[in-house]
Protein backbone atom coordinates (compact mmCIF):
# COMPACT_ATOMS: atom_id res chain seq x y z
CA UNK A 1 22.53 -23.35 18.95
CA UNK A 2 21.30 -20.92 21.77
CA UNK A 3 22.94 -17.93 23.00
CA UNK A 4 24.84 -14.89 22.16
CA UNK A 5 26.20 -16.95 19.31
CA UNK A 6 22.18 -18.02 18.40
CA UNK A 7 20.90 -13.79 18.77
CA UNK A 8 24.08 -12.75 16.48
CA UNK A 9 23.45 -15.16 13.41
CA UNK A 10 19.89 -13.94 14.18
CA UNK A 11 20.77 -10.12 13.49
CA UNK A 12 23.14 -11.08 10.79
CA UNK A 13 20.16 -12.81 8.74
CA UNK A 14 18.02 -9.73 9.49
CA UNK A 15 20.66 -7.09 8.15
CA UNK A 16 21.28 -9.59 4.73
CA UNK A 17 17.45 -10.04 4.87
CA UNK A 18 17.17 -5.68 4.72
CA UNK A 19 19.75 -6.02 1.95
CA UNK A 20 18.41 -8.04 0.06
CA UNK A 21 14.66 -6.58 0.18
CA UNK A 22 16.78 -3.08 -0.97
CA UNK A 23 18.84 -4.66 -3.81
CA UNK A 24 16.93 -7.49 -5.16
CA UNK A 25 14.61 -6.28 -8.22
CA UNK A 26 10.72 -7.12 -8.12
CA UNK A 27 10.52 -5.10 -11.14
CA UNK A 28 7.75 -7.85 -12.87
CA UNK A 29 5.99 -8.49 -9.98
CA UNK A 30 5.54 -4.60 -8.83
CA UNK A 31 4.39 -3.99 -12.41
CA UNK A 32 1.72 -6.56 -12.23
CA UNK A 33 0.66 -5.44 -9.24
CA UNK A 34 0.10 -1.84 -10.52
CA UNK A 35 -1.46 -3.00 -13.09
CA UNK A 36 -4.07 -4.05 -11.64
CA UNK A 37 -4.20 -1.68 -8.54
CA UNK A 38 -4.23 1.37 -11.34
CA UNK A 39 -7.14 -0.72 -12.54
CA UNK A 40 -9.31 -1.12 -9.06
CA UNK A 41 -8.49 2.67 -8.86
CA UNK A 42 -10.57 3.67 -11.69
CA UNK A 43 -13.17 0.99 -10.96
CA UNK A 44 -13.28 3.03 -7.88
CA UNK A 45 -14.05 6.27 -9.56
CA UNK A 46 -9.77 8.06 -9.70
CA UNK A 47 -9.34 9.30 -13.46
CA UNK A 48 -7.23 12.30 -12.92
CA UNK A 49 -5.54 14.01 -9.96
CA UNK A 50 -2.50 14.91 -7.93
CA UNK A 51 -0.89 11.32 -7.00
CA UNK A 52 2.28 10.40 -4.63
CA UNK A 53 3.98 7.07 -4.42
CA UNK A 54 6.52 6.82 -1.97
CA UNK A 55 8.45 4.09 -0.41
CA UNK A 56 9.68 0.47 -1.90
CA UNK A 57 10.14 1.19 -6.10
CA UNK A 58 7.74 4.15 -6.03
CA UNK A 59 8.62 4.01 -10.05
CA UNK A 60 7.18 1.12 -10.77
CA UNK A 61 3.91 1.41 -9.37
CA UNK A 62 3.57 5.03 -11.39
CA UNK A 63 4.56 2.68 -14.40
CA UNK A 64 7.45 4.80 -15.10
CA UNK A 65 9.78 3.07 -18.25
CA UNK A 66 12.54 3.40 -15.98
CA UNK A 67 11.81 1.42 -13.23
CA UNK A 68 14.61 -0.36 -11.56
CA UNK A 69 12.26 -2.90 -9.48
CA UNK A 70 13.59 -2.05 -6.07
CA UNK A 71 14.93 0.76 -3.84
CA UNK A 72 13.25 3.46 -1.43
CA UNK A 73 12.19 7.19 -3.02
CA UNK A 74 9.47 9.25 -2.96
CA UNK A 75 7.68 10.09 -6.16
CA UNK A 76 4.79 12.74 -7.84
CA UNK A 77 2.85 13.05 -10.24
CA UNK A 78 -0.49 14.46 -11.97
CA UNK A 79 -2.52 12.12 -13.38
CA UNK A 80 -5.21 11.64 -15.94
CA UNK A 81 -7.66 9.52 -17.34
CA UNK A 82 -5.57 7.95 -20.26
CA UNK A 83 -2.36 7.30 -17.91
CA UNK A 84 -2.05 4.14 -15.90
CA UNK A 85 0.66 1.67 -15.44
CA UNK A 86 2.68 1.59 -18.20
CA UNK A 87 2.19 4.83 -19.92
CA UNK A 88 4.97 7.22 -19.67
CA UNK A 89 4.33 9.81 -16.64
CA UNK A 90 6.34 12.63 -15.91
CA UNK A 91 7.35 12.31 -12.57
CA UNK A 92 9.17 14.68 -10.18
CA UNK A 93 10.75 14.25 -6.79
CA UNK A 94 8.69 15.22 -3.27
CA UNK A 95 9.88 18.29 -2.33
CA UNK A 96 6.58 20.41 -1.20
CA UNK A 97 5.78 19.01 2.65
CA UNK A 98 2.87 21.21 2.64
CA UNK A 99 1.25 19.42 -0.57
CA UNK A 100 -1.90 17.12 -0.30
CA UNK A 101 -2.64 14.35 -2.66
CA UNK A 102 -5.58 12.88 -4.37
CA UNK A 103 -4.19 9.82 -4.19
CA UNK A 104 -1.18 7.88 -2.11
CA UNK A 105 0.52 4.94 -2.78
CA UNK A 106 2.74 3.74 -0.22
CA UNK A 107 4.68 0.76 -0.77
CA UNK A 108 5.89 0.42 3.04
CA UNK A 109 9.54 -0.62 3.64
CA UNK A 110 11.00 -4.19 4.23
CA UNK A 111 7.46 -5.31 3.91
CA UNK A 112 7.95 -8.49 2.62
CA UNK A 113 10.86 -9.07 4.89
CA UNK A 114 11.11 -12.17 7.25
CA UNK A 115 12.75 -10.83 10.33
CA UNK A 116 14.31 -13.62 12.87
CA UNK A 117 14.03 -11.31 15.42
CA UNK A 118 11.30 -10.18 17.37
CA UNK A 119 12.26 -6.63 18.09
CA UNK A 120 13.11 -6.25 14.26
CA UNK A 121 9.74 -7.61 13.65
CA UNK A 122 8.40 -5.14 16.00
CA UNK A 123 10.14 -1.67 15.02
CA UNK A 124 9.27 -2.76 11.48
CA UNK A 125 5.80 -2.84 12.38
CA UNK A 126 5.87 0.17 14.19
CA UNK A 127 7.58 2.16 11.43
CA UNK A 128 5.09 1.04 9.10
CA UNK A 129 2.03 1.90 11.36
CA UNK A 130 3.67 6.06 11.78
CA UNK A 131 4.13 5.89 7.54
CA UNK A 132 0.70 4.34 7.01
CA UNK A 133 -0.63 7.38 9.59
CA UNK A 134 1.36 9.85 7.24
CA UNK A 135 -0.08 8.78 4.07
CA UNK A 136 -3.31 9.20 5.15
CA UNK A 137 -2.61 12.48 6.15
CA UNK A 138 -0.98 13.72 2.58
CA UNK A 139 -4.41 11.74 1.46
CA UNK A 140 -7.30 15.07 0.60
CA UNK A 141 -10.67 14.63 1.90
CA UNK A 142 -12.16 11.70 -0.62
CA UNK A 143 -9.13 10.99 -2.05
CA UNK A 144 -7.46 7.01 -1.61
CA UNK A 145 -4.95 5.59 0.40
CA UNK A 146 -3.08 2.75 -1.21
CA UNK A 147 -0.79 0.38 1.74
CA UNK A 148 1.61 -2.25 0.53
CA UNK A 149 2.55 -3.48 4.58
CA UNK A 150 3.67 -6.57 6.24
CA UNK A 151 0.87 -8.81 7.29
CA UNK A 152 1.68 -7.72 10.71
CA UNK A 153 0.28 -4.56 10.38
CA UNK A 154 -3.20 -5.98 10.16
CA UNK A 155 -2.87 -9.23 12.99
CA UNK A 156 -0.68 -7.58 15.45
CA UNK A 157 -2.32 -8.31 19.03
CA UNK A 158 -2.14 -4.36 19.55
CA UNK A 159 -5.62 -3.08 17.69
CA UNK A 160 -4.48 0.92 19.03
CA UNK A 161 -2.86 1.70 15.40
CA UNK A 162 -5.80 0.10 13.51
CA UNK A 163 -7.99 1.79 15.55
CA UNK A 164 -5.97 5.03 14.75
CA UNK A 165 -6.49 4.27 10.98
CA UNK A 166 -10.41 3.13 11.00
CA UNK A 167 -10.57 6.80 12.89
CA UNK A 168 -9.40 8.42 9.60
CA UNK A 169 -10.51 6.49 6.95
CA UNK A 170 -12.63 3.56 5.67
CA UNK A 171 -11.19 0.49 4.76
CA UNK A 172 -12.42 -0.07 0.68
CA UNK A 173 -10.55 -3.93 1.00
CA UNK A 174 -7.51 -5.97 1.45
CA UNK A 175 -5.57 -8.32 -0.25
CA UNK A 176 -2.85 -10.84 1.28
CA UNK A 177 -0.37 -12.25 -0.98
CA UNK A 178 1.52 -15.12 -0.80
CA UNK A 179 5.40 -15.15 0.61
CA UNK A 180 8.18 -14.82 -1.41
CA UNK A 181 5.75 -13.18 -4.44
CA UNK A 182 7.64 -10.41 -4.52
CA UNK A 183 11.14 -11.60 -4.45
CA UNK A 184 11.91 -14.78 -4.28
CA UNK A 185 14.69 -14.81 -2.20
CA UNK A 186 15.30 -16.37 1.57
CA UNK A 187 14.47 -13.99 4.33
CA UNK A 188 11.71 -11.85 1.67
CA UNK A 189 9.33 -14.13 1.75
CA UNK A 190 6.80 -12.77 4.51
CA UNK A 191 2.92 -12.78 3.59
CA UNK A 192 2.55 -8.56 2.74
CA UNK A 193 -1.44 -7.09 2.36
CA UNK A 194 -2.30 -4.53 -0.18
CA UNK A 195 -4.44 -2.35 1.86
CA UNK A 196 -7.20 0.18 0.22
CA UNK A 197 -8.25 2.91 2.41
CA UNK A 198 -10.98 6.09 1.67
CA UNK A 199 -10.62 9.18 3.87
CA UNK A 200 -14.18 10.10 3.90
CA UNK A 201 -14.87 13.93 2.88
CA UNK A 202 -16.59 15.86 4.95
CA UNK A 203 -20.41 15.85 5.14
CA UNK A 204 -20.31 11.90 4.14
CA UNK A 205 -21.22 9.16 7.06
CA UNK A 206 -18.58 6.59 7.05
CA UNK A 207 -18.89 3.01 6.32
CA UNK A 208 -17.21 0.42 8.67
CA UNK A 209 -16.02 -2.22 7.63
CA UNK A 210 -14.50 -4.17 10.66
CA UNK A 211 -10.53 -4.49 10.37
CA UNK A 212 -9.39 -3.20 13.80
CA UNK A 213 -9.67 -6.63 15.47
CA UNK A 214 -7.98 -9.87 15.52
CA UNK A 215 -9.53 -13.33 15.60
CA UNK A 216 -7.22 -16.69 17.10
CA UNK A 217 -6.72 -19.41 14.71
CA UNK A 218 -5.61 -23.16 14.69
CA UNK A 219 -2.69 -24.17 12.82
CA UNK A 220 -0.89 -27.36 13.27
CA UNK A 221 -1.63 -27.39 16.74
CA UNK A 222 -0.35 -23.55 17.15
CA UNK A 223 -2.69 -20.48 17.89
CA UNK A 224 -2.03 -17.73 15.51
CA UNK A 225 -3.77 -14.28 14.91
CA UNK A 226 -5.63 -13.64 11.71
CA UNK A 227 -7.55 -10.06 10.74
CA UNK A 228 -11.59 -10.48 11.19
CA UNK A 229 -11.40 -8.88 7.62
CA UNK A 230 -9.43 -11.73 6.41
CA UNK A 231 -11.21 -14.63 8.60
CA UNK A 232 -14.50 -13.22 6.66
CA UNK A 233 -13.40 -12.96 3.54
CA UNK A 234 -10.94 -16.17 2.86
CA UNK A 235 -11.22 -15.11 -0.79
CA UNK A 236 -9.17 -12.36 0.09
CA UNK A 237 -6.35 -14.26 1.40
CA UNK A 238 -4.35 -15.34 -2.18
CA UNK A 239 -3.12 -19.08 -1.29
CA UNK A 240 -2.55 -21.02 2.14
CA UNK A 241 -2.17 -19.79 5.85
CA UNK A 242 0.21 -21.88 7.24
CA UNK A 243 2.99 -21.99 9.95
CA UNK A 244 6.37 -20.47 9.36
CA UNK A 245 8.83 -22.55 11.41
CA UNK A 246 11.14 -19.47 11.73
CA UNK A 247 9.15 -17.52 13.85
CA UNK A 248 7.75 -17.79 16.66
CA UNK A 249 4.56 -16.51 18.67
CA UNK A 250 1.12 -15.42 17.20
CA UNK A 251 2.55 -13.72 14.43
CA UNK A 252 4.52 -16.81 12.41
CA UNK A 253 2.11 -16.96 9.81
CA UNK A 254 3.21 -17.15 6.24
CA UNK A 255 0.99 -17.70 3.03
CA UNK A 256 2.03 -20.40 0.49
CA UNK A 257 0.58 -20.88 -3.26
CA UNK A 258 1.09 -21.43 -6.59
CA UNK A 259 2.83 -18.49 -8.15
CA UNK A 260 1.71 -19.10 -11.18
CA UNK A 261 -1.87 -18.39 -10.33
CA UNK A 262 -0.95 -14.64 -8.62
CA UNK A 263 -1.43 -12.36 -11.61
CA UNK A 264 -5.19 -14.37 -11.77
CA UNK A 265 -6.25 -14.53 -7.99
CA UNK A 266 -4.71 -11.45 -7.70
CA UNK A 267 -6.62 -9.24 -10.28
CA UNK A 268 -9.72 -11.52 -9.37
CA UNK A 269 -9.30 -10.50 -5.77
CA UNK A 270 -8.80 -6.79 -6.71
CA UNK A 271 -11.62 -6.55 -9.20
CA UNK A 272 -14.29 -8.12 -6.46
CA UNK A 273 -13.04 -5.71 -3.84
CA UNK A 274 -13.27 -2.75 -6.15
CA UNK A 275 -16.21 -3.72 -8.10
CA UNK A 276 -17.96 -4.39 -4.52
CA UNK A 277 -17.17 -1.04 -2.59
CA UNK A 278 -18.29 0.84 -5.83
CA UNK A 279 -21.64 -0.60 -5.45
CA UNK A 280 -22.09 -0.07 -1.91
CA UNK A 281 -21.03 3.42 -2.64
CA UNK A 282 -17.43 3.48 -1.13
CA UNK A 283 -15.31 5.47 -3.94
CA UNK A 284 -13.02 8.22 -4.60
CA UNK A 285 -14.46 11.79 -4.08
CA UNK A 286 -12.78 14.28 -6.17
CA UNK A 287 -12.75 18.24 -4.62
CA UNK A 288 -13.64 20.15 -7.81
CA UNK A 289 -12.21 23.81 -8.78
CA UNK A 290 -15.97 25.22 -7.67
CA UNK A 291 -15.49 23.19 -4.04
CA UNK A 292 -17.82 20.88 -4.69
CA UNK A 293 -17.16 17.09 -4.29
CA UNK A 294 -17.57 14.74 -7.32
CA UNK A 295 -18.42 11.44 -6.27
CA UNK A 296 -18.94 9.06 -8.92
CA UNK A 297 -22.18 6.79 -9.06
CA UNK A 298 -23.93 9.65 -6.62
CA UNK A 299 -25.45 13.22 -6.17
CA UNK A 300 -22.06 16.17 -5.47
CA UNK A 301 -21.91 17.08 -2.25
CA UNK A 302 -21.47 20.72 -1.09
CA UNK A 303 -18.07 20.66 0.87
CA UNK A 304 -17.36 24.30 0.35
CA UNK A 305 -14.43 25.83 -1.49
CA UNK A 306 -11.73 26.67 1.55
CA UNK A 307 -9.10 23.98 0.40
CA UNK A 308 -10.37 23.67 -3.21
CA UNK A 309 -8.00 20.86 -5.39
CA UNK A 310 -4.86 22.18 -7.37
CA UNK A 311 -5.80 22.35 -11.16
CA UNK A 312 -4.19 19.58 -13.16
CA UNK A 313 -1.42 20.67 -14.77
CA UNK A 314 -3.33 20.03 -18.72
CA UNK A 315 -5.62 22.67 -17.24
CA UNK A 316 -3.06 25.23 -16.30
CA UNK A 317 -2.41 26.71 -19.77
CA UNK A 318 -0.74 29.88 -17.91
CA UNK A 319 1.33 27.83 -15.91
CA UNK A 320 2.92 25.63 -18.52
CA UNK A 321 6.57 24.28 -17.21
CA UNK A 322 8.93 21.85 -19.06
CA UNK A 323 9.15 18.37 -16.71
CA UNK A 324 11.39 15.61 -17.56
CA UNK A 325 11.14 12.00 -15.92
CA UNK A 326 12.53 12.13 -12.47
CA UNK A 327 14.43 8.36 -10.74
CA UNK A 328 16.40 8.62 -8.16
CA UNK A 329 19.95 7.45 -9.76
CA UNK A 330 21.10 5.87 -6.55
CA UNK A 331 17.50 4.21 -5.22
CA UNK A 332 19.40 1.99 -2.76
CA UNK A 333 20.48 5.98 -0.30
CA UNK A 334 17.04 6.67 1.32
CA UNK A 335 17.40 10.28 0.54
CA UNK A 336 14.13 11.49 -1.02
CA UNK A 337 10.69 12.75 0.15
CA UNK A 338 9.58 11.11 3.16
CA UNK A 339 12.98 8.39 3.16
């Protein structure tokens, strides 16, 4: 079928697609996943600090017992060495535009959607790229930068927005995951990267590692684009490129595997990239109350005190206040924070 008839069932997939990615719980999969990012993140030097997690189930990935698995929201939260996924954070809605964080998590929205349509496929990408440039900047000096994005966001033929990211931070690793890992559902079932990124604090020389470019690859006869990152580091890429005979173009890439063998290849994957940039040095950088930077595995650096960190709230004793877990009660209105 070709046409206006052809276009229409096209944009009809795409809006039950969007529904579906809003509705459908990935409660177990977004908890495994936070598992194991919370445990790269202290592998990577984070044990206590200001954190925001914003976009797709921001609940889940703070391990809040409340999690519902899906819907868009902003979240915050201070956190300390013995919290991590799981444990029972208080968490409070985003309120204070001015705040900086020591840590962002952005799980980006639609990401694992499988648009039919190009220009859906493109505005999604672009809406991702502006989110993934706000995160950074609510990311401090040294603090982390977690992305959960459509592959797109890493192959597009465009390298401008990459380059805009590389500009203000270094790229710790990457991980793709298969389609359809996070809900297995028809039209959710795009390949999605988790994306590390370090905003280097001041006085430190970054380290590049190359992500802003694209390299052509040979699938079944068809050219498609794949991330230099990823084309070095096949490891990194949790299952099988292959074509997706839905989409067209450069971009109709999907990843197929086992999904029995995620949690495994997944935490493998994580624990090499972490365990890696920790030994070349790339880690989190905390700004201390006295304005120096504490960067773990290495002398402190004097950064001054201008924008010194907030005190965590267990420090505070003459600020106490009375916080009780915070979920948005209708997830699926994107009403909060930054939605």
């Amino acid at each position: 079928m070709t046409g206006p008839n052809e276009r229409a069932l096209r944009e009809f997939a795409d809006m039950v697609a969007m529904e579906d990615s809003m509705t459908t719980s990935a409660l177990r999969p977004h908890r495994l996943m936070a598992e194991h990012v919370w445990k790269a993140l202290r592998t990577l030097g984070f044990e206590s600090g200001r954190v925001l997690v914003h976009g797709d189930d921001p609940a889940s990935y703070l391990g809040h017992p409340y999690a519902k698995g899906h819907g868009f929201g902003s979240l915050v939260a201070t956190i300390g060495p013995a919290d991590g996924s799981g444990y029972p954070v208080q968490a409070e809605k985003f309120t204070n535009a001015g705040e900086n964080f020591d840590l962002v998590i952005a799980a980006l929205p639609f990401n694992d959607v499988k648009f039919a349509l190009p220009f859906h496929q493109d505005r999604r990408r672009v809406m991702q790229e502006v989110l993934t440039f706000v995160s950074l900047d609510l990311t401090k000096a040294g603090g982390m930068t977690v992305v959960l994005a459509s592959h797109d966001l890493l192959d597009a033929p465009d390298t401008e927005a990459r380059q805009v990211i590389a500009d203000q931070a270094d790229l710790v690793g990457a991980v793709r995951l298969p389609g359809g890992i996070q809900r297995n559902v028809a039209g959710t079932d795009t390949a999605t990267d988790l994306i590390v990124l370090h905003r280097a604090p001041p006085g430190q020389r970054p380290r590049r590692i190359e992500f802003t470019d694209t390299t052509p690859i040979f699938i079944e006869g068809r050219i498609l684009l794949l991330n230099t990152y990823f084309d070095e580091r096949p490891d990194y890429v949790l299952g099988q490129i292959d074509i997706d005979p839905r989409t067209s173009g450069p971009n109709a890439m999907t990843v197929t595997a086992d999904p029995r063998q995620f949690e495994a290849d997944f935490g493998a994957a994580l624990d090499d990239m972490a365990t890696t940039s920790r030994r070349e040095g790339l880690v989190y950088s905390a700004r201390t109350r006295s304005g120096v930077l504490d960067i773990p595995g290495s002398e402190q650096l004097n950064a001054g005190g201008a924008n010194r960190a907030r005190p965590l709230a267990r420090d505070r004793e003459s600020e106490t206040r009375e916080s009780e877990p915070v979920v948005d009660e209708n997830p699926e209105r994107p009403e909060l924070g930054l939605w």
